[in-house]
Protein backbone atom coordinates (compact mmCIF):
# COMPACT_ATOMS: atom_id res chain seq x y z
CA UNK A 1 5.71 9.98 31.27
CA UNK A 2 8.58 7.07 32.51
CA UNK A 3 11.54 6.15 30.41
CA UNK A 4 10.36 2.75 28.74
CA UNK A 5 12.62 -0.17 30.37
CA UNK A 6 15.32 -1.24 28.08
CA UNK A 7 15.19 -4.62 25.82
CA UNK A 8 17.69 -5.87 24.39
CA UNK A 9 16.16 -8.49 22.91
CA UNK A 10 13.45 -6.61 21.31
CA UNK A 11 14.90 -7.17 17.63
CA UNK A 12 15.25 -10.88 18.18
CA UNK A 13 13.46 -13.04 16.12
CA UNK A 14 10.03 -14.02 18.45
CA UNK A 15 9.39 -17.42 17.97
CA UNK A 16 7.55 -20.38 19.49
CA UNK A 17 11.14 -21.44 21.46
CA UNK A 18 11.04 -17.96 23.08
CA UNK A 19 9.63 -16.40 25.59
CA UNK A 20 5.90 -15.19 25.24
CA UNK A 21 5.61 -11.42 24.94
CA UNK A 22 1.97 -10.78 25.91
CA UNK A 23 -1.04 -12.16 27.29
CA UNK A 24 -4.53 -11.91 28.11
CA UNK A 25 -7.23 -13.92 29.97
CA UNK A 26 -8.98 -16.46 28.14
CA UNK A 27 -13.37 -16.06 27.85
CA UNK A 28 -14.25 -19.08 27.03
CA UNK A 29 -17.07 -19.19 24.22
CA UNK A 30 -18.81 -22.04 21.92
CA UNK A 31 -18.65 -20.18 19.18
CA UNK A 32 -15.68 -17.90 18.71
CA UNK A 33 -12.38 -18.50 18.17
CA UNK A 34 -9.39 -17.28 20.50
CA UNK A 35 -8.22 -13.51 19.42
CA UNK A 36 -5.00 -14.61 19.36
CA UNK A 37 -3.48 -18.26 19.08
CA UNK A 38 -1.26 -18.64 21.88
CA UNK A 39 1.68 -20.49 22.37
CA UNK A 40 0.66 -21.80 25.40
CA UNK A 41 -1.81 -22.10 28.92
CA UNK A 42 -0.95 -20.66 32.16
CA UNK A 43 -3.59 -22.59 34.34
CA UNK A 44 -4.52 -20.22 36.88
CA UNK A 45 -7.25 -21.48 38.63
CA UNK A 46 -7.63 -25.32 38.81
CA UNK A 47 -10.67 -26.70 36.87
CA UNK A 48 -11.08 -28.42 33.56
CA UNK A 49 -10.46 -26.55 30.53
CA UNK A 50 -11.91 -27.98 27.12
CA UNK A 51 -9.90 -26.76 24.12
CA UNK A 52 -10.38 -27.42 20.75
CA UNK A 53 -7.60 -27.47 18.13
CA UNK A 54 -7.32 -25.56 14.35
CA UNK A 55 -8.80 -28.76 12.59
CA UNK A 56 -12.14 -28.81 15.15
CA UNK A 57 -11.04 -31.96 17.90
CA UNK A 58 -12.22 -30.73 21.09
CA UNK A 59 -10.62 -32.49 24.27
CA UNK A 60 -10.91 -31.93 27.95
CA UNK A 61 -7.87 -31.47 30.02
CA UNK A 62 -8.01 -31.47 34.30
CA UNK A 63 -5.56 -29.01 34.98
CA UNK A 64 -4.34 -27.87 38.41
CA UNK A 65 -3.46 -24.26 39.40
CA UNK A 66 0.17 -23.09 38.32
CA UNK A 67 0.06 -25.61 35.40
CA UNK A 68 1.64 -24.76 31.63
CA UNK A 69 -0.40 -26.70 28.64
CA UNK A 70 1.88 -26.20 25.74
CA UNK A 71 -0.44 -26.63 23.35
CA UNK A 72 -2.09 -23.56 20.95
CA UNK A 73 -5.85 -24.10 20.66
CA UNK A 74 -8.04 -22.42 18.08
CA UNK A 75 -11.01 -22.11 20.97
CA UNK A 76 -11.47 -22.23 24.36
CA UNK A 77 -14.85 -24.07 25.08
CA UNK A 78 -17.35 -22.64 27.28
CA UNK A 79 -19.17 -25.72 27.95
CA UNK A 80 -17.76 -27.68 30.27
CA UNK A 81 -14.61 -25.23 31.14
CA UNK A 82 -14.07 -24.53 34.69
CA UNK A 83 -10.41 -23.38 35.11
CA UNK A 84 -9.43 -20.05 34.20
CA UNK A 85 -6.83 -19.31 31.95
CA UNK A 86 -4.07 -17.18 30.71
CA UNK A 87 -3.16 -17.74 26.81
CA UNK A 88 0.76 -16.40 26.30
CA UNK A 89 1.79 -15.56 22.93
């Protein structure tokens, strides 16, 4: 088994000024909600990506490859999304 890399930041407080500590790729769906409510987008593969907010307002975004949306949706849509994504959290 390897030595795990050493952190010294791992007791700092993790919040939404820091740096993201995970992330997965985004499935878009209609009807569920994100696992997790990341801190932000990693765009990458250009497309448009139609997110929808904790209070239900969905709104579509044209996004090009290599682009950060700082913004923490609720839902990815699966209508209308083309891009893929990476959430960070």
């Amino acid at each position: 088994m390897e030595t795990p890399i050493p952190d010294r930041l791992d007791t700092d407080n993790v919040n939404l000024t820091s740096p993201a500590v995970a992330q997965y790729s985004v499935v878009p769906s209609d009807s569920s909600d994100l696992p997790v409510r990341p801190r932000a987008l990693y765009i990458n593969v250009a497309g448009t990506a139609v997110l929808q907010d904790a209070a239900g307002e969905t709104v579509s975004y044209e996004v090009g490859a290599g682009a950060v949306l700082s913004i923490r949706p609720a839902r990815v849509m699966a209508t209308g999304t083309t891009a893929q994504l990476i959430a960070w959290y």
